[in-house]
N, C-alpha and C. Protein backbone atom coordinates (compact mmCIF):
# COMPACT_ATOMS: atom_id res chain seq x y z
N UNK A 1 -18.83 -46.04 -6.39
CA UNK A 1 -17.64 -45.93 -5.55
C UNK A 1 -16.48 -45.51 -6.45
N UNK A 2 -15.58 -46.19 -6.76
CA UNK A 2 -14.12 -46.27 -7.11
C UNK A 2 -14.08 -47.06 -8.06
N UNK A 3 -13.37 -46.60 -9.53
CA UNK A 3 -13.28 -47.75 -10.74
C UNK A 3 -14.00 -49.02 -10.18
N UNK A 4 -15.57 -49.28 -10.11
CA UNK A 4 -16.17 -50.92 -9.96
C UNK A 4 -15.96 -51.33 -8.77
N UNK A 5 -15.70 -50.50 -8.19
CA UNK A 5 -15.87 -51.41 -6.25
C UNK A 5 -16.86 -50.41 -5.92
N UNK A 6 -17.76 -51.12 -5.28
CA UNK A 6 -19.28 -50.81 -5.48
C UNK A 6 -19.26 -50.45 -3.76
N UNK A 7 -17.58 -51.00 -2.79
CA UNK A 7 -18.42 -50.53 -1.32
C UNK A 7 -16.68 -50.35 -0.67
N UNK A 8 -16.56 -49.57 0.05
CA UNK A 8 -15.42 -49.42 0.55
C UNK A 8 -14.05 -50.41 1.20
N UNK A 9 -14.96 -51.31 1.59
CA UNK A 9 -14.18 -52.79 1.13
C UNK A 9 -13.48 -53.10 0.49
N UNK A 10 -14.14 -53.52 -0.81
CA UNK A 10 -13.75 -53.65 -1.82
C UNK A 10 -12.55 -52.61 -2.31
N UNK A 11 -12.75 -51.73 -2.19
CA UNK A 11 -11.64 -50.62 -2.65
C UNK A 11 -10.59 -50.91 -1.75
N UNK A 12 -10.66 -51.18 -0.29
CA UNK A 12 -9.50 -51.55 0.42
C UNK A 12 -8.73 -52.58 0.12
N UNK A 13 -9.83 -53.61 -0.40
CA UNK A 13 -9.08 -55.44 -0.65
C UNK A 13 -8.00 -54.88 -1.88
N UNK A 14 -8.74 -54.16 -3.00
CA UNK A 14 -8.27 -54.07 -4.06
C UNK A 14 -7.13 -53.63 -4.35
N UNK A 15 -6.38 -52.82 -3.36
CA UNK A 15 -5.34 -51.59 -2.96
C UNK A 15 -4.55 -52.11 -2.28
N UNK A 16 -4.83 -53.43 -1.64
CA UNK A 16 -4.28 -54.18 -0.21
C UNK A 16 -4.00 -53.38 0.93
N UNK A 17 -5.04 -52.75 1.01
CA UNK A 17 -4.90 -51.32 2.51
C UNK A 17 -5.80 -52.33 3.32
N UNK A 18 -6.21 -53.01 3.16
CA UNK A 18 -7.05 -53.64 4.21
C UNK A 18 -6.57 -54.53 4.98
N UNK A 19 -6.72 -54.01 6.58
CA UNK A 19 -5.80 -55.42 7.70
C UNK A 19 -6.81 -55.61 8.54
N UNK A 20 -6.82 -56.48 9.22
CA UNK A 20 -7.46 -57.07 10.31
C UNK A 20 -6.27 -57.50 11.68
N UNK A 21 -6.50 -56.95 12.67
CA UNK A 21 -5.84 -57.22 13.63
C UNK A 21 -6.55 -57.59 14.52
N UNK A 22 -5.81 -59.23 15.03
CA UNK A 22 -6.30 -59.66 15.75
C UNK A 22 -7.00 -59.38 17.31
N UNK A 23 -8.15 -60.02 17.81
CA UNK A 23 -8.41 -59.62 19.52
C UNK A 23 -7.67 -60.09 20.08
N UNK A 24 -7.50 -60.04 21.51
CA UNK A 24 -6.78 -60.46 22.21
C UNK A 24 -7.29 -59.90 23.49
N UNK A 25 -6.76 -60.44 24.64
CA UNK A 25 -7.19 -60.00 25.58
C UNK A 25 -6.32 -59.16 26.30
N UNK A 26 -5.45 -58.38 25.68
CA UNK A 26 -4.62 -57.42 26.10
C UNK A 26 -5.66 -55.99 26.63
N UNK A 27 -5.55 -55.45 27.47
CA UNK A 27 -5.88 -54.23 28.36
C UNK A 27 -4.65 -53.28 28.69
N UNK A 28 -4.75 -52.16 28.01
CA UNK A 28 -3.43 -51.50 28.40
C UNK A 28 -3.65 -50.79 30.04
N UNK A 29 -2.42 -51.23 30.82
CA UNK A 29 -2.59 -50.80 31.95
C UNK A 29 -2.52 -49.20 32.17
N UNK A 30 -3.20 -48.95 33.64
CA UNK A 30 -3.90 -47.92 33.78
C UNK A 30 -2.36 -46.89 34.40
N UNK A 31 -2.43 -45.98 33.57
CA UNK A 31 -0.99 -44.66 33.55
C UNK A 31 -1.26 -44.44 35.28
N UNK A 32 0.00 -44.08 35.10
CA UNK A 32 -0.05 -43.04 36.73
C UNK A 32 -0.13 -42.00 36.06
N UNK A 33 -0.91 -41.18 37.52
CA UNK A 33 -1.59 -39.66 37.57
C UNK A 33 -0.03 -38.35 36.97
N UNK A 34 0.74 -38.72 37.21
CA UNK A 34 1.70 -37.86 36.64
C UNK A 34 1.89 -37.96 35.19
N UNK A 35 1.40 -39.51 34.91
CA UNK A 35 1.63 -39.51 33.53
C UNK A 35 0.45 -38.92 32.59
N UNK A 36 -0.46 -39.28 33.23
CA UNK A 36 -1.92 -38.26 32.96
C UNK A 36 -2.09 -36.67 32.89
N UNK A 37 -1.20 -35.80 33.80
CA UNK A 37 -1.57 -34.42 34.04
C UNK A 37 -0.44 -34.13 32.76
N UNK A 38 0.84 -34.74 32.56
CA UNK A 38 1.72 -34.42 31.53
C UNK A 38 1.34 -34.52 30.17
N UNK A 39 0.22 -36.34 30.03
CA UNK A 39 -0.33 -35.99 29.03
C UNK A 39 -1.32 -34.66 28.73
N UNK A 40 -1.93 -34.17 29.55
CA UNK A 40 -2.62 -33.07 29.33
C UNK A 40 -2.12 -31.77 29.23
N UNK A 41 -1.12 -31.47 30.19
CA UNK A 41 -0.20 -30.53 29.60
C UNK A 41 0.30 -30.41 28.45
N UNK A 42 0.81 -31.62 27.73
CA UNK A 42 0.81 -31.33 26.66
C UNK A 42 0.22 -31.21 25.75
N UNK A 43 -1.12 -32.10 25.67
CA UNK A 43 -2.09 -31.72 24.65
C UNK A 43 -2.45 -29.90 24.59
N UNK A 44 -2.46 -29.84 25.75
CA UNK A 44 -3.24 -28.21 25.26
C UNK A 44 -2.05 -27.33 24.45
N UNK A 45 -0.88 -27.48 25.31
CA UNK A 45 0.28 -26.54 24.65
C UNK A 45 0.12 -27.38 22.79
N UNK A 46 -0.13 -28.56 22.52
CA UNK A 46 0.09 -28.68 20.99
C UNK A 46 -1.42 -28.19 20.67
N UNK A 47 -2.35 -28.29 21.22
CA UNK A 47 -3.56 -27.99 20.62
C UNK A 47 -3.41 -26.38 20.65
N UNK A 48 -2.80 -25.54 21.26
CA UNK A 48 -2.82 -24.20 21.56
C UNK A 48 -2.02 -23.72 19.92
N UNK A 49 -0.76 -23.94 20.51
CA UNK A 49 0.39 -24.01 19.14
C UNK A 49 0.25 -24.45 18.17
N UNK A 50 -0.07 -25.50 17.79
CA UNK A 50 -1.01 -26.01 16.27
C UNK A 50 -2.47 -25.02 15.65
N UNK A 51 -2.98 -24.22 16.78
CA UNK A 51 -3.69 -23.21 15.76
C UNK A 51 -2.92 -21.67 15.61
N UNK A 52 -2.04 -21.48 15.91
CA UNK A 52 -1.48 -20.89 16.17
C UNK A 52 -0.61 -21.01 14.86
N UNK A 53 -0.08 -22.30 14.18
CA UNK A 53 0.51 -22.46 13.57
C UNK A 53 -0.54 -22.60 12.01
N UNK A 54 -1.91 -22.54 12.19
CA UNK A 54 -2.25 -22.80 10.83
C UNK A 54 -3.02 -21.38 10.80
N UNK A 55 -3.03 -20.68 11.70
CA UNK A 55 -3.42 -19.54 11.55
C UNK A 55 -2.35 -18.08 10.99
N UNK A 56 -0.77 -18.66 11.30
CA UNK A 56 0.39 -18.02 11.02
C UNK A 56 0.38 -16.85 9.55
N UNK A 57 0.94 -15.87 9.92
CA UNK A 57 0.50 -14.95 8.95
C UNK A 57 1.65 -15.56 8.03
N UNK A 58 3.07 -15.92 8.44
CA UNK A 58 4.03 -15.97 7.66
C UNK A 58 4.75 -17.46 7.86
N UNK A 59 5.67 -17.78 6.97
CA UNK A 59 6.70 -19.03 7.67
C UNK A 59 7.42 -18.57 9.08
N UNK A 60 7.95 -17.51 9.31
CA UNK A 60 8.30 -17.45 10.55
C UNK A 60 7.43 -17.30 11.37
N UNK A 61 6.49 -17.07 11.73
CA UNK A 61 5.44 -17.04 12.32
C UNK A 61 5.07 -18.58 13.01
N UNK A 62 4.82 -19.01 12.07
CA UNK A 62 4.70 -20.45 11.82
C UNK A 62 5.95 -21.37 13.03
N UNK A 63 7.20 -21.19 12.07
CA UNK A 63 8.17 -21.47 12.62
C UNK A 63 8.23 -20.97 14.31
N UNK A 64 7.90 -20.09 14.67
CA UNK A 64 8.28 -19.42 15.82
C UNK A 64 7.21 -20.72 16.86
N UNK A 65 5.95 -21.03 16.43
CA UNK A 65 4.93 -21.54 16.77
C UNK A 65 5.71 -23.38 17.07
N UNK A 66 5.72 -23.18 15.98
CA UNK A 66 6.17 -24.94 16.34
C UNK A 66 7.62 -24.65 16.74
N UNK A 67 8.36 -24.23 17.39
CA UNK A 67 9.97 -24.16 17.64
C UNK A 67 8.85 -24.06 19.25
N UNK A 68 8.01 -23.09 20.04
CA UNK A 68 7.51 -22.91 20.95
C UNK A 68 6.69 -24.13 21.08
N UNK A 69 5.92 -24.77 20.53
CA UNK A 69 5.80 -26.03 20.94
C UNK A 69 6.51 -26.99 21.25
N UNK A 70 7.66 -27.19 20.73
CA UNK A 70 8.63 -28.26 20.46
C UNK A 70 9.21 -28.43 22.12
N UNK A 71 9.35 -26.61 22.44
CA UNK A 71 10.20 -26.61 23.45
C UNK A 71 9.34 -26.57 24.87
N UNK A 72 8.46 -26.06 24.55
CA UNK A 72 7.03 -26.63 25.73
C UNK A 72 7.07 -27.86 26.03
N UNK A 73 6.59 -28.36 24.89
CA UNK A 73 6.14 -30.24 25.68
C UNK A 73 7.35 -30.65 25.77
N UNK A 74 8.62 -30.72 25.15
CA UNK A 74 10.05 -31.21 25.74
C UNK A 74 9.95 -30.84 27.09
N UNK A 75 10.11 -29.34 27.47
CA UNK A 75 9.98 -29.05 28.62
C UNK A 75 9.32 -29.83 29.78
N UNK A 76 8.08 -30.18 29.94
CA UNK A 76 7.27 -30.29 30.23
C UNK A 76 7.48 -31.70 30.34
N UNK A 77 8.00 -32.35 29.88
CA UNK A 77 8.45 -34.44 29.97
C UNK A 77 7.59 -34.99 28.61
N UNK A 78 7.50 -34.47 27.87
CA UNK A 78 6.73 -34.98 26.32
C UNK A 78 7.24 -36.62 26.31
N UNK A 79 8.72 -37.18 26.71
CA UNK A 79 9.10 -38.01 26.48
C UNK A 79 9.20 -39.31 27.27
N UNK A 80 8.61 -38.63 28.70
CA UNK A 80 7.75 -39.62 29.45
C UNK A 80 6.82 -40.43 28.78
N UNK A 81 5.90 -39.43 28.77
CA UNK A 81 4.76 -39.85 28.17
C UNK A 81 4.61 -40.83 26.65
N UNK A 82 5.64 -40.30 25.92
CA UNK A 82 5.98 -40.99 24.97
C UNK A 82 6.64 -42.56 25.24
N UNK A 83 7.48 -42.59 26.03
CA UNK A 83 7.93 -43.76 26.25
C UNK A 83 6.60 -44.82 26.95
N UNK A 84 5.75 -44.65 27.62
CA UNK A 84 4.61 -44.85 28.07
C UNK A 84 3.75 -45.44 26.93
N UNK A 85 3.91 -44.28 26.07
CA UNK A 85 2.53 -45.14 24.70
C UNK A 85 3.51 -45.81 24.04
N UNK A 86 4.62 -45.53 23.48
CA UNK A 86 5.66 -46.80 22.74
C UNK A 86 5.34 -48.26 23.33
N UNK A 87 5.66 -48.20 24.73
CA UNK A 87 5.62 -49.62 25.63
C UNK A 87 4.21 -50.05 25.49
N UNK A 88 3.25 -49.55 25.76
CA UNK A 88 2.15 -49.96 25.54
C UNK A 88 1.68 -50.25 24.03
N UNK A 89 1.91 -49.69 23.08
CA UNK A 89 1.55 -50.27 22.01
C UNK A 89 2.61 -51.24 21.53
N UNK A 90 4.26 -51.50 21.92
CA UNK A 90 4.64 -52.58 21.67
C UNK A 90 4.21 -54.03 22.34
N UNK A 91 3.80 -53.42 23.65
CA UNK A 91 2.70 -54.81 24.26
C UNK A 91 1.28 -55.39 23.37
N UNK A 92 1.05 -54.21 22.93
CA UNK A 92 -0.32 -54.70 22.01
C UNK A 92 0.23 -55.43 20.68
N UNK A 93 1.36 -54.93 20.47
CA UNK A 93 1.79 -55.44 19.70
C UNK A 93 1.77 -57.29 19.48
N UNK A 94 3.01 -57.41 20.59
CA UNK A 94 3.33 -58.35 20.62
C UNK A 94 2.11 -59.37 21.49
N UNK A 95 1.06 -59.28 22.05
CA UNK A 95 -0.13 -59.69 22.16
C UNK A 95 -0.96 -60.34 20.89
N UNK A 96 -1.21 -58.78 20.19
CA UNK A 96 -1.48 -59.63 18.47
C UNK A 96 -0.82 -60.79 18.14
N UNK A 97 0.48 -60.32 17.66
CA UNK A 97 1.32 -61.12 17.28
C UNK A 97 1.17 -62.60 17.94
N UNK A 98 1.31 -62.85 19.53
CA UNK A 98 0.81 -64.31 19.71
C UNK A 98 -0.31 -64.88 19.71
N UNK A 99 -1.30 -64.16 19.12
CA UNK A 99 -2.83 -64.68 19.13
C UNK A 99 -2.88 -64.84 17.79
N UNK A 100 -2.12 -64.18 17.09
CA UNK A 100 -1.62 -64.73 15.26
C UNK A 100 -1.39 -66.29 15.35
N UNK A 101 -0.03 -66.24 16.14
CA UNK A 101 0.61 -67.40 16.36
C UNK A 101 -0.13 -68.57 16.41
N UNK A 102 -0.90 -68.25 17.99
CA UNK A 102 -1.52 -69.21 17.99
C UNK A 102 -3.02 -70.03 17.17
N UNK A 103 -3.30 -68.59 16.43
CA UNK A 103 -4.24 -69.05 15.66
C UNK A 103 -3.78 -70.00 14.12
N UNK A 104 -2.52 -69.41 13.92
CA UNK A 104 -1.98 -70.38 13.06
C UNK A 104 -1.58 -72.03 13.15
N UNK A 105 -0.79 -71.91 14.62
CA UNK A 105 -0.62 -73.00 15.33
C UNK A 105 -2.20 -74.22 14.94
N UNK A 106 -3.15 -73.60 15.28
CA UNK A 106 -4.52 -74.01 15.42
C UNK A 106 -4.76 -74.63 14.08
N UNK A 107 -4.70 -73.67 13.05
CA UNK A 107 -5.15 -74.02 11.73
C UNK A 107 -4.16 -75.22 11.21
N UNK A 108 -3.02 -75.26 11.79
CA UNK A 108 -2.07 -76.05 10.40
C UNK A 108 -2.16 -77.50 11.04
């Protein structure tokens, strides 16, 4: 493996890259259909524009690519959707976080 860590583990413990986040019984609730077709709208316009952009003959090229993405999915409510996964992963968040709690609660 890596200077004497014999398994990828180990290389994580060693680095302190390694986390464990707790289960919980959090389920992120199910999007509305508008928030669904927007997410897909936008995936394709960044999946379209992102090869577009590594295929670019030049920096402006490039530039022209991601300035046309930028203004697509803005267009398009990018920030719906965004506010949507923020909230939901600050719920997962704070889910972890009290199953921390309470597992500490438990131990002490």
């Amino acid at each position: 493996m890596h200077k004497g860590q014999k398994t990828t583990i180990e290389l994580l413990e060693k680095k302190g890259a390694l986390a464990v986040a707790p289960g919980t019984s959090y389920i992120q609730p199910k999007e509305s259909s508008d928030i669904t077709t927007l997410r897909g709208q936008c995936k394709a316009v960044i999946v379209d524009d992102s090869w577009k952009m590594v295929f670019a003959a030049d920096e402006a090229e490039f530039d022209s690519a991601l300035q046309h993405m930028q203004d697509t999915v803005g267009g398009l409510g990018y920030d719906r959707v965004l506010e949507v996964d923020l909230k939901n992963a600050k719920d997962r968040a704070a889910a972890r976080k009290t199953a921390m709690d309470e597992y500490n609660r438990r131990s002490n």
